[in-house]
N, C-alpha and C. Protein backbone atom coordinates (compact mmCIF):
# COMPACT_ATOMS: atom_id res chain seq x y z
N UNK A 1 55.83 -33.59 28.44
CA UNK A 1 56.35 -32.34 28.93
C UNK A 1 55.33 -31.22 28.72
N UNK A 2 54.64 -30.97 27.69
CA UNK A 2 53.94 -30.48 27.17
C UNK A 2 52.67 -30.36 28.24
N UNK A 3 52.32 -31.28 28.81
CA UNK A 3 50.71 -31.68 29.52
C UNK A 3 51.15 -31.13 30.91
N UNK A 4 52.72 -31.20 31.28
CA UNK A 4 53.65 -30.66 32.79
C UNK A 4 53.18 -29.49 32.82
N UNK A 5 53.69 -28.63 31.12
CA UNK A 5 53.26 -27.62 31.42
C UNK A 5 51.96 -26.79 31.70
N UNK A 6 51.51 -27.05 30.41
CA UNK A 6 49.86 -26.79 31.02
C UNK A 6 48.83 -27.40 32.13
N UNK A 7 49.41 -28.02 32.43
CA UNK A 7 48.72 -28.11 33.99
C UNK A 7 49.63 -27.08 35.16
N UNK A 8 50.51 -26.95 35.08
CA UNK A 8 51.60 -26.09 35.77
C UNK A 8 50.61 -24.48 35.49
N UNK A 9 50.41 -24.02 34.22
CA UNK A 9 49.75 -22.87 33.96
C UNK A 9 48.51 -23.00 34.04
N UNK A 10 47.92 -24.10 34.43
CA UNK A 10 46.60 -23.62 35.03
C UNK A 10 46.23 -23.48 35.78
N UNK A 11 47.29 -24.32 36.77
CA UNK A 11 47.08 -24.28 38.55
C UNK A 11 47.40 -23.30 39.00
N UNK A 12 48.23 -21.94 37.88
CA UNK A 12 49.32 -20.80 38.12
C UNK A 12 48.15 -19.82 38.52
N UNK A 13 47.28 -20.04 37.24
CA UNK A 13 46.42 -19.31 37.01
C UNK A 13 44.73 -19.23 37.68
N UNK A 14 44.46 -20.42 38.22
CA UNK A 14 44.02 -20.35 39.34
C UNK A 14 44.12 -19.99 40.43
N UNK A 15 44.87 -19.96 40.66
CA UNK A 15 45.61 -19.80 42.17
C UNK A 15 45.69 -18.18 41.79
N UNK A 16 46.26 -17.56 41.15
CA UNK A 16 46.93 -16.64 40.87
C UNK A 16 45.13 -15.33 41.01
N UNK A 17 43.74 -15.88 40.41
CA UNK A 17 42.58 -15.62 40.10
C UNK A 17 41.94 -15.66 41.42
N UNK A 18 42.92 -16.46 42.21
CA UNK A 18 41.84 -16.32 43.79
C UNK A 18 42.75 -15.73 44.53
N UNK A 19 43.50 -15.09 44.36
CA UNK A 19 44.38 -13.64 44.85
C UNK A 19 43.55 -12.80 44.55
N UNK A 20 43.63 -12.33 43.96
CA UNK A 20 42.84 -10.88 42.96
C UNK A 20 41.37 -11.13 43.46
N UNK A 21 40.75 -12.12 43.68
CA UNK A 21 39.54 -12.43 43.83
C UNK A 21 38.95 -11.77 45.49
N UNK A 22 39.93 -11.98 46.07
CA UNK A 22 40.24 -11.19 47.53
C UNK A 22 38.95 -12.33 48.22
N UNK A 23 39.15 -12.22 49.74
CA UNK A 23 37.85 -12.49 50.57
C UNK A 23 36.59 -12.36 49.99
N UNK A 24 35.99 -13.50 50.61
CA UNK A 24 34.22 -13.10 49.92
C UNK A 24 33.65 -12.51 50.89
N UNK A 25 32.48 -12.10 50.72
CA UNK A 25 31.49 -10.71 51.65
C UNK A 25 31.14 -12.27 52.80
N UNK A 26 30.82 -11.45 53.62
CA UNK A 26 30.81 -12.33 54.88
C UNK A 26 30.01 -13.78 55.09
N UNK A 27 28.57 -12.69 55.02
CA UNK A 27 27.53 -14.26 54.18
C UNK A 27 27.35 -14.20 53.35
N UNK A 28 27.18 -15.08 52.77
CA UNK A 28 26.82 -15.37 51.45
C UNK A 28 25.35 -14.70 50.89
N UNK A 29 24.67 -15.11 51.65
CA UNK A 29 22.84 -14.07 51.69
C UNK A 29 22.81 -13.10 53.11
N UNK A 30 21.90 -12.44 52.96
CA UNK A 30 21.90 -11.08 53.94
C UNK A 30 20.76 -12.25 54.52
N UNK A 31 20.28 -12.02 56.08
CA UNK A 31 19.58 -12.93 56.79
C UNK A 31 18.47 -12.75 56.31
N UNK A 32 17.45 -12.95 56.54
CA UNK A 32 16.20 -13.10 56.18
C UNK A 32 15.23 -12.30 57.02
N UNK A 33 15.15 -10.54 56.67
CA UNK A 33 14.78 -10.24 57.15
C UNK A 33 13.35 -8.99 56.71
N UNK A 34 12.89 -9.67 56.05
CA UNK A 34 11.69 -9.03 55.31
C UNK A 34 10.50 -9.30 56.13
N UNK A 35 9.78 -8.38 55.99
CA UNK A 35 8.44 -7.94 56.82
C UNK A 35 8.74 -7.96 58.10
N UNK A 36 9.84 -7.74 58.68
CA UNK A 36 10.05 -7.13 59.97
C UNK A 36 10.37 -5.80 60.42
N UNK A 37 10.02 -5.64 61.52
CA UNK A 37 10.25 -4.05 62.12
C UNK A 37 11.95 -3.68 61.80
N UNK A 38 12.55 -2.34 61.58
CA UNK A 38 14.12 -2.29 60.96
C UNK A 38 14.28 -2.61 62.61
N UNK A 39 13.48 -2.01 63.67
CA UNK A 39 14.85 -2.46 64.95
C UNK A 39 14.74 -4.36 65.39
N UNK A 40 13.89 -4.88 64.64
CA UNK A 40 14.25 -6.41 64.68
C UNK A 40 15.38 -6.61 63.82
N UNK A 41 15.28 -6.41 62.63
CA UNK A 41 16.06 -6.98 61.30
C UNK A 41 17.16 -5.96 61.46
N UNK A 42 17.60 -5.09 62.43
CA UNK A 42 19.33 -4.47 62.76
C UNK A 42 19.27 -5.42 63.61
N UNK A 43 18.75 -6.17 64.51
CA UNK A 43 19.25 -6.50 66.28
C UNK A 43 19.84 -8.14 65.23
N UNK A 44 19.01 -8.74 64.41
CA UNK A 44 18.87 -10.05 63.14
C UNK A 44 20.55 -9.41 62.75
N UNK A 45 20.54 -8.57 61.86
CA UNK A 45 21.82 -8.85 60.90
C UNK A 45 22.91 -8.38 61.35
N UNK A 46 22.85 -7.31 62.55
CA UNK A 46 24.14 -7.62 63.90
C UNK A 46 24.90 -8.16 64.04
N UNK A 47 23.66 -9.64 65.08
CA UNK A 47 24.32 -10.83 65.02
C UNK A 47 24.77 -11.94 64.19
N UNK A 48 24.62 -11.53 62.69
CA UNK A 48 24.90 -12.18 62.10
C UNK A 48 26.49 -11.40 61.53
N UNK A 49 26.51 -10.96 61.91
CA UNK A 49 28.17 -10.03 62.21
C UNK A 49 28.05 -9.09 60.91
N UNK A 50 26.88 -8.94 60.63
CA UNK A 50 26.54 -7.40 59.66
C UNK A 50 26.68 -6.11 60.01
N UNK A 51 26.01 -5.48 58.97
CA UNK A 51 25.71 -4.05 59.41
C UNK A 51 24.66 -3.46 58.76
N UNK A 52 23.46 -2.75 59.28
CA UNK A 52 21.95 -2.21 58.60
C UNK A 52 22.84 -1.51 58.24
N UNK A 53 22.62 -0.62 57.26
CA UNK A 53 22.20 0.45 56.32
C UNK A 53 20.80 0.99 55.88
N UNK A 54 20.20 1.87 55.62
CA UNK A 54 19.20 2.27 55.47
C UNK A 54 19.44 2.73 54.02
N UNK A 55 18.65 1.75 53.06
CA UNK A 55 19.05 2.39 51.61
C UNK A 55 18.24 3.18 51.06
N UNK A 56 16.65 2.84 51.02
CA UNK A 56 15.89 3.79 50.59
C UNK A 56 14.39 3.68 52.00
N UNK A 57 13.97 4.53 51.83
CA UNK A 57 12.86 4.88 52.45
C UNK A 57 10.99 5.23 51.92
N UNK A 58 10.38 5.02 52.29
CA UNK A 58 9.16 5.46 52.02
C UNK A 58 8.14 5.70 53.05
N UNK A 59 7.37 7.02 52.97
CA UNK A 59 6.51 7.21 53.68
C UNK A 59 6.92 7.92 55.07
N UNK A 60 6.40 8.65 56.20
CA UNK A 60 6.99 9.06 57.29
C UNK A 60 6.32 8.97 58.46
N UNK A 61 5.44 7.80 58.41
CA UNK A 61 4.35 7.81 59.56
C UNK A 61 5.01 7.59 60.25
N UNK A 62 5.63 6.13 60.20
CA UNK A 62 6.05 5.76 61.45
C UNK A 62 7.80 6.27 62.19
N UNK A 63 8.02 6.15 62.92
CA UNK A 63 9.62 6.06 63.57
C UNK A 63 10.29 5.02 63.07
N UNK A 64 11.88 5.28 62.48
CA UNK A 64 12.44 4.07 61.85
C UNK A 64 12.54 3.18 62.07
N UNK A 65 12.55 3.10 63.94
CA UNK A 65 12.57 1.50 64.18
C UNK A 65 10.92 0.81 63.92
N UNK A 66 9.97 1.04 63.80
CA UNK A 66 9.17 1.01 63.70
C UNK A 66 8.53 0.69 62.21
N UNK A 67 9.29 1.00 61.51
CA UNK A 67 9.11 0.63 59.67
C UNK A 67 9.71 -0.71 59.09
N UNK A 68 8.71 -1.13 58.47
CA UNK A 68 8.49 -2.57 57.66
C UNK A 68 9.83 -2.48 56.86
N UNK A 69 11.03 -3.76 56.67
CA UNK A 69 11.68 -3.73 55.91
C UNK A 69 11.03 -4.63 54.90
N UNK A 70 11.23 -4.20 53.84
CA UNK A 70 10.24 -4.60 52.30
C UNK A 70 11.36 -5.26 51.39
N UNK A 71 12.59 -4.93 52.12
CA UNK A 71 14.10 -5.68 50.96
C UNK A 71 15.12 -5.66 51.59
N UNK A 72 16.23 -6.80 51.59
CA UNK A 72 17.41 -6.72 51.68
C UNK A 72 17.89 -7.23 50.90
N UNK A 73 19.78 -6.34 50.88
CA UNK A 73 20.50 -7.05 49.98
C UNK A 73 21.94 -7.07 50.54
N UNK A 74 23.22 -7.71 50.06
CA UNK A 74 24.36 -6.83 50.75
C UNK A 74 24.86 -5.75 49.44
N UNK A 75 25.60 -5.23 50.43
CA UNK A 75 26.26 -3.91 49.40
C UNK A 75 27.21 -4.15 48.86
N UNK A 76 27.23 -3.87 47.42
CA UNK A 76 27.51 -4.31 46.27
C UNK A 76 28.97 -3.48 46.06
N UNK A 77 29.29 -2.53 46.96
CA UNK A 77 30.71 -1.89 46.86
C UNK A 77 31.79 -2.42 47.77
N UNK A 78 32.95 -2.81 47.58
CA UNK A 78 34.23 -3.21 48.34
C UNK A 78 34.60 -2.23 48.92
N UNK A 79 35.17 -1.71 49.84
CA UNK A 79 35.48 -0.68 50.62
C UNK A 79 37.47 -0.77 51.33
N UNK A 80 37.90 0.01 50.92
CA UNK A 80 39.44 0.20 51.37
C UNK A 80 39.73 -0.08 52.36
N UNK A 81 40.40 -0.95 53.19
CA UNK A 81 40.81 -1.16 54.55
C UNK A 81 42.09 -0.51 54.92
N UNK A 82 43.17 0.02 55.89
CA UNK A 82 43.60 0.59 56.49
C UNK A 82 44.84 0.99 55.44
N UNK A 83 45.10 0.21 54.48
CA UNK A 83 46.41 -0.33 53.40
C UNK A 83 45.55 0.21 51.98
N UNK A 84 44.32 0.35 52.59
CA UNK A 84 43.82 0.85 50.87
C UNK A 84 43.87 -0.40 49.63
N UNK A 85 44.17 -1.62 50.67
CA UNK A 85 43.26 -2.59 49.68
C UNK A 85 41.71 -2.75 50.12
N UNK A 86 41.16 -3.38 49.01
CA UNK A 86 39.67 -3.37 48.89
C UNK A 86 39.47 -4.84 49.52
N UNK A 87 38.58 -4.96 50.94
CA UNK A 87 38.04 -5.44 51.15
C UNK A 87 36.44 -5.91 51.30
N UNK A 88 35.74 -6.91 51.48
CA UNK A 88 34.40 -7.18 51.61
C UNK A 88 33.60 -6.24 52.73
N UNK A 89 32.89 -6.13 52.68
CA UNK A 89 32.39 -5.39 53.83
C UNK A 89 31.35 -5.75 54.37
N UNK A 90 31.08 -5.54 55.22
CA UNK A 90 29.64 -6.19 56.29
C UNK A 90 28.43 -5.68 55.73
N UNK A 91 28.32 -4.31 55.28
CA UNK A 91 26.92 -3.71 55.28
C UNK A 91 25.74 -4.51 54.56
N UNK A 92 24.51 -4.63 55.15
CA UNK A 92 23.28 -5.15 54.57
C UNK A 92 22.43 -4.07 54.55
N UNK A 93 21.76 -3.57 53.26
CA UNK A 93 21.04 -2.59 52.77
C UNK A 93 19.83 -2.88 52.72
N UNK A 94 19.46 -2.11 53.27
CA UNK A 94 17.51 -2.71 53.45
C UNK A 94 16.43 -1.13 52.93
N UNK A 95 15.58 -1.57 52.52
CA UNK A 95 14.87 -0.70 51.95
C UNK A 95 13.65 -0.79 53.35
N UNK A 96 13.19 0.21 53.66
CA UNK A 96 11.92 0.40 54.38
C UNK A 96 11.05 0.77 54.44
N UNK A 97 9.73 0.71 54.80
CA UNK A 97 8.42 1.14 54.47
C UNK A 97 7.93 1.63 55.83
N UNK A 98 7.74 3.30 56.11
CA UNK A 98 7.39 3.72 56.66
C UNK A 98 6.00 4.38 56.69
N UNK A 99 5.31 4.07 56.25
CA UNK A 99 4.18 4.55 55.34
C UNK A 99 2.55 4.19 56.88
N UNK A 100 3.19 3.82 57.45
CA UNK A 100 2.38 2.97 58.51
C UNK A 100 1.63 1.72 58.20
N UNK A 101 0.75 0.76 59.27
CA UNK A 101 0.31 -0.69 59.00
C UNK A 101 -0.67 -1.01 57.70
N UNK A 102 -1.91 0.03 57.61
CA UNK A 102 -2.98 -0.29 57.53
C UNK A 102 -3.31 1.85 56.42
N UNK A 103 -3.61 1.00 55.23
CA UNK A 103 -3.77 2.51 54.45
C UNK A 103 -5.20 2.48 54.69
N UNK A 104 -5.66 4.06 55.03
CA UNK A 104 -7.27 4.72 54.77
C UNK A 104 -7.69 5.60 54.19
N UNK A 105 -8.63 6.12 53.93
CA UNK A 105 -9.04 7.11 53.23
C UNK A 105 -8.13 8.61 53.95
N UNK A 106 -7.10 8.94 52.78
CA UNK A 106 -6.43 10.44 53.11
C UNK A 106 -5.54 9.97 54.33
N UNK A 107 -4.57 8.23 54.48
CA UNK A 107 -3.51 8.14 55.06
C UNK A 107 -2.61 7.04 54.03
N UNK A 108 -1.60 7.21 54.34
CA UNK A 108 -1.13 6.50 53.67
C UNK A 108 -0.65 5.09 54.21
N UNK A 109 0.01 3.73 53.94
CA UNK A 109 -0.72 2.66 54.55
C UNK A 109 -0.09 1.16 53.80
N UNK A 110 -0.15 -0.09 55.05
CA UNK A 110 0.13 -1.01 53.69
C UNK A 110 -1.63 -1.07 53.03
N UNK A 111 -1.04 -1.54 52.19
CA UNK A 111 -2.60 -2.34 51.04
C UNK A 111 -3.47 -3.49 51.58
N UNK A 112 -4.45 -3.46 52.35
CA UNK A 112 -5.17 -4.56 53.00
C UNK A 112 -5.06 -5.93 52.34
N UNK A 113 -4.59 -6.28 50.67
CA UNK A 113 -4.35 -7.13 50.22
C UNK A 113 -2.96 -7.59 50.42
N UNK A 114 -1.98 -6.74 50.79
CA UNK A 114 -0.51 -7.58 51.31
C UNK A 114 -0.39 -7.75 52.42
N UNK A 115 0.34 -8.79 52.37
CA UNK A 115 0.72 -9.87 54.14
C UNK A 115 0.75 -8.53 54.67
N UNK A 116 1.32 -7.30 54.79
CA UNK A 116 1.24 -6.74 56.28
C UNK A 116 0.26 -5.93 56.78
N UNK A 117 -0.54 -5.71 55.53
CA UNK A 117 -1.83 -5.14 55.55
C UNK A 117 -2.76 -6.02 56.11
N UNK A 118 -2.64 -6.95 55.72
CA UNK A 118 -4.00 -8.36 56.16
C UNK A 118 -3.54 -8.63 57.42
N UNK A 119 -2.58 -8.39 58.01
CA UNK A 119 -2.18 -8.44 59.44
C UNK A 119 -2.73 -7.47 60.37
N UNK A 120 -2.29 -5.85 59.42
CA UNK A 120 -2.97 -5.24 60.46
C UNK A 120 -4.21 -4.89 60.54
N UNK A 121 -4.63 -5.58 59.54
CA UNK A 121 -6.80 -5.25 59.42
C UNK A 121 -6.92 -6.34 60.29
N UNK A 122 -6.41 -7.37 60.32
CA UNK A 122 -7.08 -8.46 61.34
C UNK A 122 -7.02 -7.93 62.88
N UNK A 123 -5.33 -7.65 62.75
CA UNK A 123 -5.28 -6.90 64.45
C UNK A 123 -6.53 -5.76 64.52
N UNK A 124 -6.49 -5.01 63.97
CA UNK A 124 -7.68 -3.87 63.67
C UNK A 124 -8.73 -4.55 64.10
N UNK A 125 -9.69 -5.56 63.43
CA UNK A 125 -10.48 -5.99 63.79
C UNK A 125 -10.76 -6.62 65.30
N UNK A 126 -9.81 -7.43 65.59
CA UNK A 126 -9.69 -7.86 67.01
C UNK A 126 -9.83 -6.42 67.93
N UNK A 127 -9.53 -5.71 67.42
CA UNK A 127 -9.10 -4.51 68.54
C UNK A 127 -10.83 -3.96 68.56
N UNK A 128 -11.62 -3.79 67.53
CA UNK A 128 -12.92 -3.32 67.40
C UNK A 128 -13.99 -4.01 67.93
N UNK A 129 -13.34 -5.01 67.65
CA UNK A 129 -14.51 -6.73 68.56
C UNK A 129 -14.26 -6.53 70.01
N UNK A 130 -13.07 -6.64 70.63
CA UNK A 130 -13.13 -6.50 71.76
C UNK A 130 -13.05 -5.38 72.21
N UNK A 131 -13.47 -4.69 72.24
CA UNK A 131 -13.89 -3.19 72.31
C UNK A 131 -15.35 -2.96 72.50
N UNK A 132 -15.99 -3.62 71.44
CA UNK A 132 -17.27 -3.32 71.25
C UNK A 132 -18.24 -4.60 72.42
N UNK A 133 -17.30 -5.60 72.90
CA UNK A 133 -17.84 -6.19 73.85
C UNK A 133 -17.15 -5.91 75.24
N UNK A 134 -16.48 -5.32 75.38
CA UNK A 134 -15.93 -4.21 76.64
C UNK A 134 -17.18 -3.41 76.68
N UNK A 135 -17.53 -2.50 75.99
CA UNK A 135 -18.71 -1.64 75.99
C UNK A 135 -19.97 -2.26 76.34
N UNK A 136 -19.89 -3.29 75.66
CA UNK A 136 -21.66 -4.11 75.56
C UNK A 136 -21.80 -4.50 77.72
N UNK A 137 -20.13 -5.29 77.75
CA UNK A 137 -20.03 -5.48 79.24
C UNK A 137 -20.14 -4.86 80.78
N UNK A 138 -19.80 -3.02 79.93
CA UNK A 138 -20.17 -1.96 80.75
C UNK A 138 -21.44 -1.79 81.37
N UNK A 139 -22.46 -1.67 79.81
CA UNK A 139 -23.42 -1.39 79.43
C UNK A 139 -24.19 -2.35 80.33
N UNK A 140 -23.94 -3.54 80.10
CA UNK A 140 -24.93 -4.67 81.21
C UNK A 140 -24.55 -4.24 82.50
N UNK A 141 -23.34 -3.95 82.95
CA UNK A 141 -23.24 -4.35 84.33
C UNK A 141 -24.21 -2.60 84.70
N UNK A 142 -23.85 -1.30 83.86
CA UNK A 142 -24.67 -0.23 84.48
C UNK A 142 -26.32 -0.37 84.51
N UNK A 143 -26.17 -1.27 83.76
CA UNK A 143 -27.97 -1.62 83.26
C UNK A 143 -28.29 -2.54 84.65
N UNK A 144 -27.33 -3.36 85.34
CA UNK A 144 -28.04 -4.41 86.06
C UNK A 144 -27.70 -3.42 87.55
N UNK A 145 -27.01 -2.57 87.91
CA UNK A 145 -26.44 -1.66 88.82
C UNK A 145 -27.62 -0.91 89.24
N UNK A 146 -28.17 -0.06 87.22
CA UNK A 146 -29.57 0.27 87.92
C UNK A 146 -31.14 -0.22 88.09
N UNK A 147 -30.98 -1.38 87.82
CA UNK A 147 -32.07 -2.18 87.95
C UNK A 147 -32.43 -2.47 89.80
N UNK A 148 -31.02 -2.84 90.66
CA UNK A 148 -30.73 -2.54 91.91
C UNK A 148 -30.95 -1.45 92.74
């Protein structure tokens, strides 16, 4: 009788612990949306039936859609639904880096040593190479134009 009962009060009490426990937050992890532009990683956690938030900021070069998200998380507060019980809520909080691609002397910038820095020195570079043989290509064809 004894073992009736305490299994009776624990199943009470389980059960009773995932009441109170309410719905869980939607996903389980916020999507995976680090080192992307914020208007990729809103269009990303959207469809994942989220919601961006903009939690903290840095820097003002760029336009928001345009700034590196550097973190996500979901939001850590339950929020009142229509009855003023506390439900889960969608929002995913992302921190962003507006600071622009590539830091220089007297701008501010990622660090040529982090992934988005070494991205945009490489693009940088591509952009200077072919540039500088655009020019070289000018340069021959006015050179062979006036040789004619």
């Amino acid at each position: 009788m004894v073992r009736v009962v305490a299994s009776a009060v624990a199943a009470a009490s389980v059960a009773g612990s995932a009441l109170f426990a309410g719905p869980g937050v939607a996903g389980a992890n916020p999507p995976d949306v680090v080192n992307r532009t914020y208007q990729d990683a809103k269009r990303i956690i959207q469809r994942s039936g989220g919601k961006a938030v903009v939690a903290t900021r840095t820097g003002n070069a760029l336009s928001e859609s345009r700034c590196l998200v550097t973190n996500a998380w979901e939001a850590a507060v339950r929020r009142p639904n229509r009855r003023g019980r506390p439900v889960a809520n969608q929002d995913i909080m992302v921190a962003l880096n507006c600071n622009g691609e590539l830091a220089a002397a007297g701008t501010a910038g990622n660090s040529a040593a982090s992934p988005a820095g070494r991205a945009a020195k490489e693009e940088q570079q591509r952009k200077a190479e072919k540039a500088a043989r655009d020019r070289a290509a000018r340069q021959a064809a006015a050179a062979r134009a006036a040789q004619q």
